[in-house]
N, C-alpha and C. Protein backbone atom coordinates (compact mmCIF):
# COMPACT_ATOMS: atom_id res chain seq x y z
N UNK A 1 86.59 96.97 55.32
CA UNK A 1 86.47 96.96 56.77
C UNK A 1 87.70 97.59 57.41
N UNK A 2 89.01 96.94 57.23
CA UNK A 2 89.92 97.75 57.46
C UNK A 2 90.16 99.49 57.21
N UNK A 3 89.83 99.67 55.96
CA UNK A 3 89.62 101.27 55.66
C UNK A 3 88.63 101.97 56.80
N UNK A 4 87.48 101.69 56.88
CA UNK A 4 86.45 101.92 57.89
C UNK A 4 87.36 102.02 59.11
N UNK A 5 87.54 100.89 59.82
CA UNK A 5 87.99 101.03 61.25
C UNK A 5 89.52 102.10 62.03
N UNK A 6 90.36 101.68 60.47
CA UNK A 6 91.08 102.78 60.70
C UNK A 6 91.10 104.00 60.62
N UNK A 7 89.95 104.63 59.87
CA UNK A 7 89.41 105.48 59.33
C UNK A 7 89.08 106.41 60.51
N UNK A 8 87.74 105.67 61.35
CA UNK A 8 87.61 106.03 62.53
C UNK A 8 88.72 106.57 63.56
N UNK A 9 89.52 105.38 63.67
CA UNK A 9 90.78 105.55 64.83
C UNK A 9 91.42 106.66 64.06
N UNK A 10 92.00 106.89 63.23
CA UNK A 10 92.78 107.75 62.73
C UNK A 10 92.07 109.38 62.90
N UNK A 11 90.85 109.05 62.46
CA UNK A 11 89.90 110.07 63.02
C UNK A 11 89.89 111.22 64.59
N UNK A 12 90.25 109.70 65.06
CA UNK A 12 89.87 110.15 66.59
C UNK A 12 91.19 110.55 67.12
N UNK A 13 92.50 109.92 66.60
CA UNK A 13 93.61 110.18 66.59
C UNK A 13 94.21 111.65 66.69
N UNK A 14 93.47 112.12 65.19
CA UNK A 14 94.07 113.28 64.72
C UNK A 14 93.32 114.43 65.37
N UNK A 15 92.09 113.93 66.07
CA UNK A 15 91.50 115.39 67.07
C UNK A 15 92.26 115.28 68.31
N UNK A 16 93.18 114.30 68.70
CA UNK A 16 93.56 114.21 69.58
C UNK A 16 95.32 115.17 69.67
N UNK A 17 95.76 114.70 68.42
CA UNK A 17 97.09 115.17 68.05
C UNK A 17 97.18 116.48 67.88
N UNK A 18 96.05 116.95 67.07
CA UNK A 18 96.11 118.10 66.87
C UNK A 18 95.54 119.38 67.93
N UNK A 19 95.37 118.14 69.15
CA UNK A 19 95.17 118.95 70.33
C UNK A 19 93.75 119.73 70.49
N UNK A 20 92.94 119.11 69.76
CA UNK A 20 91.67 120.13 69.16
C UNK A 20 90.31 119.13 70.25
N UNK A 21 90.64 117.81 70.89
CA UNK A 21 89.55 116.86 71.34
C UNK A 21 88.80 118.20 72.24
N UNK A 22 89.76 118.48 73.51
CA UNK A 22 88.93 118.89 75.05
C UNK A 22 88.23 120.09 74.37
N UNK A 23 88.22 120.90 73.51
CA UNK A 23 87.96 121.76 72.71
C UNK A 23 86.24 121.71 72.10
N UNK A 24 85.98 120.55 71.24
CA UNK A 24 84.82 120.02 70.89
C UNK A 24 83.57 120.08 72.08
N UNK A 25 84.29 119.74 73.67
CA UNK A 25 83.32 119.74 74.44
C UNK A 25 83.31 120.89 75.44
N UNK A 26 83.66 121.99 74.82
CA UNK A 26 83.45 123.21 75.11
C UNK A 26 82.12 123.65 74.53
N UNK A 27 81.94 122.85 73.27
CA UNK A 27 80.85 123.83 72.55
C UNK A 27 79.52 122.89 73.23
N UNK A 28 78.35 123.07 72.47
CA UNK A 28 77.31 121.98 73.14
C UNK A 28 77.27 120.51 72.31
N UNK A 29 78.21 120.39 71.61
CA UNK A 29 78.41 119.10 71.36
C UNK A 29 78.40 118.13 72.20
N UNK A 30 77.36 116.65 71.51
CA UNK A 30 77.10 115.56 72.32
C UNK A 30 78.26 115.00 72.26
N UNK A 31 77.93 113.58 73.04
CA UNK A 31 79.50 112.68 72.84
C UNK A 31 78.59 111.87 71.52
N UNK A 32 77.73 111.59 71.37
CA UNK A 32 76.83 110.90 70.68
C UNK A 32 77.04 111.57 69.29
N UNK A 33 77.24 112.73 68.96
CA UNK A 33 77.13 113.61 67.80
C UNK A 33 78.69 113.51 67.17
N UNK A 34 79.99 113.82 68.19
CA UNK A 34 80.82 113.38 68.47
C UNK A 34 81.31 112.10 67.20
N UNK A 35 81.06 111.08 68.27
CA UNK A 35 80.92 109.88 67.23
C UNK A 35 80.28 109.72 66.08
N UNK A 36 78.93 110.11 65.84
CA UNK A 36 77.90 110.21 64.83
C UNK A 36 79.04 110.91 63.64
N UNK A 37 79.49 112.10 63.95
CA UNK A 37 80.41 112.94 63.05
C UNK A 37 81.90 111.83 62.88
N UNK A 38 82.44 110.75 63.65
CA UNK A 38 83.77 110.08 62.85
C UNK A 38 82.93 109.08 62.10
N UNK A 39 81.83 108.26 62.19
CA UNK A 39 81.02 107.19 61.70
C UNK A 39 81.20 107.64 60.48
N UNK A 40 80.60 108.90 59.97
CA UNK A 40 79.64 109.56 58.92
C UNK A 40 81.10 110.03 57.88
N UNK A 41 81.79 110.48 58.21
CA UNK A 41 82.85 110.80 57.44
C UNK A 41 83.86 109.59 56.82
N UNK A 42 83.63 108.82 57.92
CA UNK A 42 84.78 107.90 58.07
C UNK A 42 83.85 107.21 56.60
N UNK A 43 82.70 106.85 56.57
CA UNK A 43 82.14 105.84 55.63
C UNK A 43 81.67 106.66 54.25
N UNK A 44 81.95 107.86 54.38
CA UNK A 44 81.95 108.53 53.01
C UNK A 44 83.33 108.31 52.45
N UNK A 45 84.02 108.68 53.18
CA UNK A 45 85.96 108.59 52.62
C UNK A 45 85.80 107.02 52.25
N UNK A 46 85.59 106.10 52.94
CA UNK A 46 85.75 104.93 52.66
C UNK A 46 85.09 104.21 51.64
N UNK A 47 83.68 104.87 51.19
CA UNK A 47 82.92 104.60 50.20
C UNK A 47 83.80 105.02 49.38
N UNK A 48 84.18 106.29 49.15
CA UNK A 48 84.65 106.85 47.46
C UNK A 48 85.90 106.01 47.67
N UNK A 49 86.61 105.62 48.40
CA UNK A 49 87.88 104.81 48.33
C UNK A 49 88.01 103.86 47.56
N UNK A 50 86.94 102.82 47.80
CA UNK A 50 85.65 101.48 47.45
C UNK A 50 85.69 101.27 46.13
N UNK A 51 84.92 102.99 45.69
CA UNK A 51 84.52 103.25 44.34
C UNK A 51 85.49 103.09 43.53
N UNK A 52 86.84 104.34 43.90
CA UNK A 52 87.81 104.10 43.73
C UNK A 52 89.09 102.70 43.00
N UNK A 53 88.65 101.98 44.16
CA UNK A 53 89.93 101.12 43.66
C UNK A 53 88.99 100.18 42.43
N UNK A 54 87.82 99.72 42.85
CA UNK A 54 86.81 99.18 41.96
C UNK A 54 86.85 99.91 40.69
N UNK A 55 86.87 100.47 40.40
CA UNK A 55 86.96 101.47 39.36
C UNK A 55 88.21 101.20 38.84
N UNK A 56 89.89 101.40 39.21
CA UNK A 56 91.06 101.26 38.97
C UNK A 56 91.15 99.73 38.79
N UNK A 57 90.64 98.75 39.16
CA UNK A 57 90.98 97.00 39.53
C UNK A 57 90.14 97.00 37.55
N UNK A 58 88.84 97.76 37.89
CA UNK A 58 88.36 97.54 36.31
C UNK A 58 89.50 97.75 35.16
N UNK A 59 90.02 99.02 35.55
CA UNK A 59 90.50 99.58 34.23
C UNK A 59 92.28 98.61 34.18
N UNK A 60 92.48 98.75 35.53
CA UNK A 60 93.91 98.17 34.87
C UNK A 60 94.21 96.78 34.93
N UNK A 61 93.04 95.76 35.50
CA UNK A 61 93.11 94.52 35.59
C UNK A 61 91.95 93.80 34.80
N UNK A 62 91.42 95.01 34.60
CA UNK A 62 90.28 93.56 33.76
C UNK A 62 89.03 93.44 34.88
N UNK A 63 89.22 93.72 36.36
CA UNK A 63 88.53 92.86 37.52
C UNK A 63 87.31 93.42 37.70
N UNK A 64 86.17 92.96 37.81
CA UNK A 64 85.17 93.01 37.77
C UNK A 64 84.30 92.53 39.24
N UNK A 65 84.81 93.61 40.57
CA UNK A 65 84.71 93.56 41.85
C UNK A 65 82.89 93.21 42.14
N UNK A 66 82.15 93.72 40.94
CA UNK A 66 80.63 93.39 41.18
C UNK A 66 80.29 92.15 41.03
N UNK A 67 80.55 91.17 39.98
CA UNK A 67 80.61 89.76 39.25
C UNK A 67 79.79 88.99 40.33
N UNK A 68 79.85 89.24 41.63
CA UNK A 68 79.01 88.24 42.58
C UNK A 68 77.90 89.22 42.56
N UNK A 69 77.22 90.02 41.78
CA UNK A 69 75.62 90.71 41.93
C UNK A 69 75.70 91.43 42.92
N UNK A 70 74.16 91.39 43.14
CA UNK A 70 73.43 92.26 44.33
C UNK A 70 74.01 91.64 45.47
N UNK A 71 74.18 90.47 45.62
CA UNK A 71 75.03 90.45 47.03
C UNK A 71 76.34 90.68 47.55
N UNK A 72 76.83 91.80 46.77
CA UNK A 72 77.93 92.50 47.19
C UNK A 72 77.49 93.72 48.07
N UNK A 73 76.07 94.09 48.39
CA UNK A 73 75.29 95.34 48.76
C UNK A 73 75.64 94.64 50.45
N UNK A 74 74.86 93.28 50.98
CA UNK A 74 74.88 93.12 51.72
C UNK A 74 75.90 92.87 52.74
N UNK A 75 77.23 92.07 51.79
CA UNK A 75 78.13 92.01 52.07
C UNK A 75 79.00 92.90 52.98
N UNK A 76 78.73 93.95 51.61
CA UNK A 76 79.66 95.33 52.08
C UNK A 76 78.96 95.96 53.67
N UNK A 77 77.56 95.85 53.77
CA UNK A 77 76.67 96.42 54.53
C UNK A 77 77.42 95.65 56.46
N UNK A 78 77.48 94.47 55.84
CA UNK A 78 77.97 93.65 57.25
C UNK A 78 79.59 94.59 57.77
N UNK A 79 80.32 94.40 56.55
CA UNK A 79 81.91 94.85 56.66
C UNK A 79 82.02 96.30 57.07
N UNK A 80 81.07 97.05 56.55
CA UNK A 80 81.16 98.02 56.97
C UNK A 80 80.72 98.35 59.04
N UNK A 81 79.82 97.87 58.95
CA UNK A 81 79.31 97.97 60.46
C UNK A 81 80.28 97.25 61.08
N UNK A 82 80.37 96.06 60.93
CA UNK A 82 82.10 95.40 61.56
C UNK A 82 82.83 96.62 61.84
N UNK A 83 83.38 96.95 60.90
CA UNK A 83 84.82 98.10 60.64
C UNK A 83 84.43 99.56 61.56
N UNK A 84 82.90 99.41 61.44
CA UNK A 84 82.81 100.82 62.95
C UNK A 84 82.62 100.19 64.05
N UNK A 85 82.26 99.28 64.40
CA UNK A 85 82.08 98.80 65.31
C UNK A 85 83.91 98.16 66.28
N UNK A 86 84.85 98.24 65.66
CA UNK A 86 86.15 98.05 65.38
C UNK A 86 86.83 98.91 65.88
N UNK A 87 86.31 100.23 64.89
CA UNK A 87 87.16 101.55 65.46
C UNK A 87 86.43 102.33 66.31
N UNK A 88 85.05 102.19 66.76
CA UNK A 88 84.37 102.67 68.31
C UNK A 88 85.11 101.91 68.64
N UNK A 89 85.02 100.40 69.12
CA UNK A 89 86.29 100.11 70.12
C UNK A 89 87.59 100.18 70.41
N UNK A 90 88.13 100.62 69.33
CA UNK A 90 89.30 101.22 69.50
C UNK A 90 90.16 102.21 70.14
N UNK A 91 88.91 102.83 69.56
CA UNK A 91 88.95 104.54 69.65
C UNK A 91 88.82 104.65 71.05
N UNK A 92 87.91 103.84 71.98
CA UNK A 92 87.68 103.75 73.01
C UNK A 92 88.72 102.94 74.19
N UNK A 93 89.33 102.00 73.35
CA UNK A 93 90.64 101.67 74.30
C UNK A 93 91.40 102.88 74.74
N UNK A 94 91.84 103.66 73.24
CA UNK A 94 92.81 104.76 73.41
C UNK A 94 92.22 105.91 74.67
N UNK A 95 90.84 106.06 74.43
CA UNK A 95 90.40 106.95 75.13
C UNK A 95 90.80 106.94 76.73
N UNK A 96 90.39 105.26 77.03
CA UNK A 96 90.98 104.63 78.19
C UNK A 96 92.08 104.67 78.60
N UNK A 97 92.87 104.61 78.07
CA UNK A 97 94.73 104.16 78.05
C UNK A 97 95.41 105.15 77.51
N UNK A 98 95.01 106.02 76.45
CA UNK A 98 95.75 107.19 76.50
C UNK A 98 96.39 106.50 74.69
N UNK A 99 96.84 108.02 73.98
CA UNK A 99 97.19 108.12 73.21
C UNK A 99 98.25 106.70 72.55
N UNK A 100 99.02 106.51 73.56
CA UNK A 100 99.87 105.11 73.27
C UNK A 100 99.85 104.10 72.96
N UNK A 101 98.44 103.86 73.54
CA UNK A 101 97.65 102.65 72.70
C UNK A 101 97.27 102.05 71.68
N UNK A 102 97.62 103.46 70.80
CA UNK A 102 96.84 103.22 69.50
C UNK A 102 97.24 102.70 68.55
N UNK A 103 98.95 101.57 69.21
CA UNK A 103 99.48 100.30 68.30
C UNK A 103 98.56 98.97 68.27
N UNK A 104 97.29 99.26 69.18
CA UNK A 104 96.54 98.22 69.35
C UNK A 104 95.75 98.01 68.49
N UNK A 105 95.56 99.07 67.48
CA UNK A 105 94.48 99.27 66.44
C UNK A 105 95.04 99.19 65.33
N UNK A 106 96.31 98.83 64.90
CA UNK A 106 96.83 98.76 63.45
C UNK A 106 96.95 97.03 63.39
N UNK A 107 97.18 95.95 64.22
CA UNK A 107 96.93 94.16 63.87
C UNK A 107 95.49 94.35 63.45
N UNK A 108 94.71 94.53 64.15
CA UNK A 108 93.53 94.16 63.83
C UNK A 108 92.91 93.22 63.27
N UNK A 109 92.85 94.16 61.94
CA UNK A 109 92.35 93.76 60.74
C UNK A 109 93.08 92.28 60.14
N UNK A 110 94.43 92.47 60.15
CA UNK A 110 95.22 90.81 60.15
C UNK A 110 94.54 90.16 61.14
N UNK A 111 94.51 90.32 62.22
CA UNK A 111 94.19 88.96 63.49
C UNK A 111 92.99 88.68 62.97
N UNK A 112 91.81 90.10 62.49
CA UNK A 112 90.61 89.19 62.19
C UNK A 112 90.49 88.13 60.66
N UNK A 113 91.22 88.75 59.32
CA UNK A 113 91.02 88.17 58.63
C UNK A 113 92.22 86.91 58.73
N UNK A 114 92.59 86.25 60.24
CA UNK A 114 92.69 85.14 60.36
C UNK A 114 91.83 84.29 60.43
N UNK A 115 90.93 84.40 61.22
CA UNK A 115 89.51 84.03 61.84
C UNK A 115 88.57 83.95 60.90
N UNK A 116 88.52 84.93 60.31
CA UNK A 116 86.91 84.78 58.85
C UNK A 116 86.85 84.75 58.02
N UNK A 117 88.55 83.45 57.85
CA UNK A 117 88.19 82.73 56.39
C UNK A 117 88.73 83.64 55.16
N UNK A 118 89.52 84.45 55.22
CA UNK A 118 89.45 85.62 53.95
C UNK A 118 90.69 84.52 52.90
N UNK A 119 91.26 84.14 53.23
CA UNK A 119 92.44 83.02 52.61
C UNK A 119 91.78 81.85 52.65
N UNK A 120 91.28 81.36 53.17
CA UNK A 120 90.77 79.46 53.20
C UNK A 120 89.03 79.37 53.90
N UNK A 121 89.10 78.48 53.68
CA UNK A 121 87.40 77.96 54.09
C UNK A 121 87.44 77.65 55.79
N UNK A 122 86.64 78.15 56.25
CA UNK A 122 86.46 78.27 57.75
C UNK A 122 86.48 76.53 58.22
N UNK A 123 86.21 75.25 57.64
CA UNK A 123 86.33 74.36 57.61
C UNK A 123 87.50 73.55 57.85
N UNK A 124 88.53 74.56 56.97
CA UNK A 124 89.80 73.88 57.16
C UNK A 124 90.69 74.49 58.10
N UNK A 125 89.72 75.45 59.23
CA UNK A 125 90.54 75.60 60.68
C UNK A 125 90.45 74.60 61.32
N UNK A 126 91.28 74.66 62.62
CA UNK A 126 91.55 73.77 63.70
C UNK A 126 90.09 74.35 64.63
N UNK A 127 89.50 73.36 65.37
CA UNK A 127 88.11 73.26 66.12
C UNK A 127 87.95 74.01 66.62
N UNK A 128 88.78 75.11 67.77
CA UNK A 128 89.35 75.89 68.72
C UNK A 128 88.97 77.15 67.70
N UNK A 129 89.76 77.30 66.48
CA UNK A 129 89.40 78.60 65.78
C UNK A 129 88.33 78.43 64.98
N UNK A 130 87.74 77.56 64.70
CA UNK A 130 86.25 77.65 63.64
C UNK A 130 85.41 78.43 65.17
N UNK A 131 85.35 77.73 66.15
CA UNK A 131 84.81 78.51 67.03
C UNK A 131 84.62 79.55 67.72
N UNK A 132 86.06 80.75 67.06
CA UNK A 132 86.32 81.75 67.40
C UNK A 132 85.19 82.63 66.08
N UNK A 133 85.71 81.85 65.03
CA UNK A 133 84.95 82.11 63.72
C UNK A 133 83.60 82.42 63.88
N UNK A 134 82.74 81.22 64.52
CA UNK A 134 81.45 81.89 64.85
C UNK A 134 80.92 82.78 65.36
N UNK A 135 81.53 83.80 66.01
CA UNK A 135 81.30 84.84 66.89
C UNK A 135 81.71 86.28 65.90
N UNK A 136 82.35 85.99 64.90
CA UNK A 136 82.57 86.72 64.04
C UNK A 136 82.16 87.19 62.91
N UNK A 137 81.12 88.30 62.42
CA UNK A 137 80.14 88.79 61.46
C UNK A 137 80.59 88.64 60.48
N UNK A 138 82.30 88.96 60.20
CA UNK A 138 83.36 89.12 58.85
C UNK A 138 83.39 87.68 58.72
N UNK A 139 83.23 86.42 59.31
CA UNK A 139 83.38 85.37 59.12
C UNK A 139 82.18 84.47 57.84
N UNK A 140 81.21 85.64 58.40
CA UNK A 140 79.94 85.26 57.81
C UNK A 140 79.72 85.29 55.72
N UNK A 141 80.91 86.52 55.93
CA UNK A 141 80.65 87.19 54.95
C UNK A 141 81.57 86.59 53.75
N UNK A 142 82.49 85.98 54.45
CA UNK A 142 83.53 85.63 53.42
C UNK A 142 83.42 84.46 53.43
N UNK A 143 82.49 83.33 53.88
CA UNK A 143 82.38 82.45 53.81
C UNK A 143 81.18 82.40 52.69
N UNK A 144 80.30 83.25 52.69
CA UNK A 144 79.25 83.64 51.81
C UNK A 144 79.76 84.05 50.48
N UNK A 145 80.20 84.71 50.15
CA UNK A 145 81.38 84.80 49.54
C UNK A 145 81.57 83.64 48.18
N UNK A 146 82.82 83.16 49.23
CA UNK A 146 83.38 81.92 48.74
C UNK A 146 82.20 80.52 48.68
N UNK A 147 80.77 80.92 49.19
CA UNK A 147 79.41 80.07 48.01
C UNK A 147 79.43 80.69 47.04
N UNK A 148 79.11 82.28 47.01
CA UNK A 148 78.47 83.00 45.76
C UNK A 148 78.94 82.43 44.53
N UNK A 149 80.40 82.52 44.53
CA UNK A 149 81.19 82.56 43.44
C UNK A 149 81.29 80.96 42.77
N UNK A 150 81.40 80.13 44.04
CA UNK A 150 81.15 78.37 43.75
C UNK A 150 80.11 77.88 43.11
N UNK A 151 79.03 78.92 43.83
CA UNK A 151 77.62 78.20 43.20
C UNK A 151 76.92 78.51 42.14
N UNK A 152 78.13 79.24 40.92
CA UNK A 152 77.28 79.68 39.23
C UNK A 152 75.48 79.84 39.91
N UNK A 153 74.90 80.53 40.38
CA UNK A 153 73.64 80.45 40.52
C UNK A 153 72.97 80.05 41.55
N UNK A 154 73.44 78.31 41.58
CA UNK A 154 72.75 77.56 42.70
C UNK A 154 72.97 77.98 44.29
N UNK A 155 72.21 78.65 44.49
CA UNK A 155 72.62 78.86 46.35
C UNK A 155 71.83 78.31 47.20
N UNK A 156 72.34 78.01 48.28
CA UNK A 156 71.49 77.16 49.15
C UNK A 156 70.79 78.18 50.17
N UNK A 157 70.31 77.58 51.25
CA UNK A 157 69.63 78.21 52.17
C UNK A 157 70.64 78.64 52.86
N UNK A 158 71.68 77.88 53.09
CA UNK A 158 72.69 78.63 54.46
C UNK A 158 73.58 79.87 53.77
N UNK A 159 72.98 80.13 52.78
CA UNK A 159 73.61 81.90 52.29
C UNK A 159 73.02 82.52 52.89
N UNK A 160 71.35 82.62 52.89
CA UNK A 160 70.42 83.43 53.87
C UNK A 160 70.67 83.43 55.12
N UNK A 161 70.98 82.57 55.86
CA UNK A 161 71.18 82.49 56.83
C UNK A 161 72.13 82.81 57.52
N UNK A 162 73.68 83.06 56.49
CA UNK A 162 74.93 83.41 56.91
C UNK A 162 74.93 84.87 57.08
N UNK A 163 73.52 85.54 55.86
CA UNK A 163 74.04 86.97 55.86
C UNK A 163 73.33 87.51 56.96
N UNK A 164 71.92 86.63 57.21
CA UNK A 164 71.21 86.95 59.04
C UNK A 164 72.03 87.08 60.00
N UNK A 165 72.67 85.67 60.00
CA UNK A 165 73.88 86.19 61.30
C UNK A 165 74.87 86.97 61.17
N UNK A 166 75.30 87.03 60.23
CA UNK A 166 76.24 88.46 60.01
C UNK A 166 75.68 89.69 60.31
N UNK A 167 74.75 89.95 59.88
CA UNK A 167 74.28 91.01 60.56
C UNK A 167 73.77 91.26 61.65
N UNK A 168 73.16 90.37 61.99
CA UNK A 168 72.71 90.44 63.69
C UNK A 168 74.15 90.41 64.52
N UNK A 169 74.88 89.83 64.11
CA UNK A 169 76.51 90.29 65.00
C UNK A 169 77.00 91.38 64.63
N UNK A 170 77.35 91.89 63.56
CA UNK A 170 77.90 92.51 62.89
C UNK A 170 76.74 94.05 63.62
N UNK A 171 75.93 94.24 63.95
CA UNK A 171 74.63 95.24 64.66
C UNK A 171 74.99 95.06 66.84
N UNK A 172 75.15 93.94 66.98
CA UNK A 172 75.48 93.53 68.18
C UNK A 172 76.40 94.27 68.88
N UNK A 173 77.46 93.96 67.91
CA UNK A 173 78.69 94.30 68.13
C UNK A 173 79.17 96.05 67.81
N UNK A 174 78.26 96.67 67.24
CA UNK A 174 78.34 98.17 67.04
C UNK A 174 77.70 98.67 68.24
N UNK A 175 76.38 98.05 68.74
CA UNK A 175 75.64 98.88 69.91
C UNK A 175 76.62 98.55 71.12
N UNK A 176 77.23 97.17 71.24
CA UNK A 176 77.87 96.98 72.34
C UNK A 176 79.38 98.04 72.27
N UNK A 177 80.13 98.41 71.60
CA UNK A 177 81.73 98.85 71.35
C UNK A 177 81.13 100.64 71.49
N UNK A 178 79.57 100.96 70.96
CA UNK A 178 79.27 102.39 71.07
C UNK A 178 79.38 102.49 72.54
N UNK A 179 78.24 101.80 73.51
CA UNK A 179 78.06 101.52 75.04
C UNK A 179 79.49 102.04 75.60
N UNK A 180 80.52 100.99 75.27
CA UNK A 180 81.46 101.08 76.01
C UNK A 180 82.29 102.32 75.27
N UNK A 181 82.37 102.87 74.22
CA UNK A 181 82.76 103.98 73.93
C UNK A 181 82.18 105.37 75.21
N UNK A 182 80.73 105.23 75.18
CA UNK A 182 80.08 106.06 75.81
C UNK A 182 80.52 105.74 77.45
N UNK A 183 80.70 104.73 78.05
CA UNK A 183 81.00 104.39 79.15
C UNK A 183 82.22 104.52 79.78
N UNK A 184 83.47 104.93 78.69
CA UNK A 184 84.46 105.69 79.19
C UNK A 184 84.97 106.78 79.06
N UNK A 185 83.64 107.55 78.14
CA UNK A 185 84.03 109.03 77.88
C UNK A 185 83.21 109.53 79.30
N UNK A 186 81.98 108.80 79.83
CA UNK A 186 81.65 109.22 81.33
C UNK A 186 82.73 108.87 82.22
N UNK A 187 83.47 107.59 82.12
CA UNK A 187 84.28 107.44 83.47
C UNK A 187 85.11 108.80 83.07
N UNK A 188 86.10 109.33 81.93
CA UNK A 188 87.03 110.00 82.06
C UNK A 188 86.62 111.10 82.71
N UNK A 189 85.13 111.70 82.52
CA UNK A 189 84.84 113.01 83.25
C UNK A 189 84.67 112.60 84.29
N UNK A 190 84.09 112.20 85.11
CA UNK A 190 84.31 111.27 86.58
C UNK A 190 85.62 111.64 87.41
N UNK A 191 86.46 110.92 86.68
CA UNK A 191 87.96 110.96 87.03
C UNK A 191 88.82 111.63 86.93
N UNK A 192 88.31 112.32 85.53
CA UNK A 192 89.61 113.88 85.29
C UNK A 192 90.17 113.31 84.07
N UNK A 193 90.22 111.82 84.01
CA UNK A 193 91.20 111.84 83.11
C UNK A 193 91.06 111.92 81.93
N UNK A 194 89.89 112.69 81.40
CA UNK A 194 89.96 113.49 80.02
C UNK A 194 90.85 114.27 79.92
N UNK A 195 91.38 115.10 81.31
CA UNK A 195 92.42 116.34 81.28
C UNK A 195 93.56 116.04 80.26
N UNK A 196 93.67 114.13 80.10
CA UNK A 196 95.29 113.58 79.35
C UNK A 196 95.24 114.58 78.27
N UNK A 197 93.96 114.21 77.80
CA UNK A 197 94.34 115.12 76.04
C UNK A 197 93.45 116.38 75.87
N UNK A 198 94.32 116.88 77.35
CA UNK A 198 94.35 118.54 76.75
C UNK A 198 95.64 118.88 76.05
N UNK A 199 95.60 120.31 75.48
CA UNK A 199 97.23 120.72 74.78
C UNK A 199 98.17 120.58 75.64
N UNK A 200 97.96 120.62 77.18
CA UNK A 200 99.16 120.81 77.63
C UNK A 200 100.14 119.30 77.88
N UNK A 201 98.85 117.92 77.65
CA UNK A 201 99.46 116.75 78.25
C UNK A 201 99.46 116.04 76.95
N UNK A 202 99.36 116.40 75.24
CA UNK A 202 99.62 115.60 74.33
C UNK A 202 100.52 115.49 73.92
């Protein structure tokens, strides 16, 4: 998830740095296509990354990243949409606020895997944060997780049910962060202030 979201931002970053953004919408490029093109790259790089370390964890540790089955498919499926859904909003603060922002997008990933359980059981938060927890798709997943591996086999019903709501948030939360992606690449033309990241103001 982290790879994903930064993936994106870094994405959006480097059309920005390299002075190349106001450029893209010269040609007939959508804003929709736009995005479609950091999504699509961002989750290929991040797949072979995946493959990657899974592959290296085998050979030089012994670790065997599949060992929880087929439900590592779904897992990954939630984390991944999280992690774009992450860096559309990100990407979209910066868009808002301008290049400077984009210290807002490197906690992240720590603040969330406070919240969803990636160290301890969502149980043994304080009331205030299990409740933050619920609103959170990555919460779903690592709590699912930490059954798979408990339950040699036996799984209950609230696995099904954890990976439903994970994904129905984890889907929620991508259409809502695209919206508002799309909703301030219209305000900036509105306002001008796409002009920030032309060559002459980066």
């Amino acid at each position: 998830m982290s790879r994903i979201q930064q993936g994106i931002m870094t994405s959006f970053l480097e059309d920005i740095w390299s002075q190349n953004f106001i450029n893209y919408f010269a040609s007939p490029l959508e804003i929709r296509e736009y995005v479609s093109g950091l999504v699509t790259t961002t989750i290929i790089t991040g797949f072979v990354g995946f493959i990657g370390m899974a592959t290296l964890a085998g050979l030089a540790f012994g670790y065997n990243v599949f060992k929880i089955g087929i439900f590592i498919l779904p897992f990954m499926l939630i984390l991944f949409i999280s992690g774009i859904a992450v860096g559309i909003f990100i990407s979209a603060v910066i868009f808002r606020l301008g290049p400077s922002a984009e210290w807002l997008g490197w906690p992240i990933p720590f603040v969330l895997s406070i919240f969803s359980g990636v160290y301890y059981p969502i149980a043994t938060m304080p009331g205030a944060l299990q409740i933050i927890a619920k609103i959170l798709p990555t919460a779903y997943v690592f709590e699912s997780m930490r059954e798979v591996i408990a339950a040699n086999g036996n799984f209950s019903n609230k696995l099904g049910l954890n990976l439903i709501i994970g994904t129905v948030l984890a889907l929620f939360y991508l259409i809502l962060t695209y919206r508002f992606f799309i909703r301030v690449f219209r305000y900036n033309l509105k306002t001008g202030g796409i002009s920030r990241f032309g060559a002459e103001e980066v």
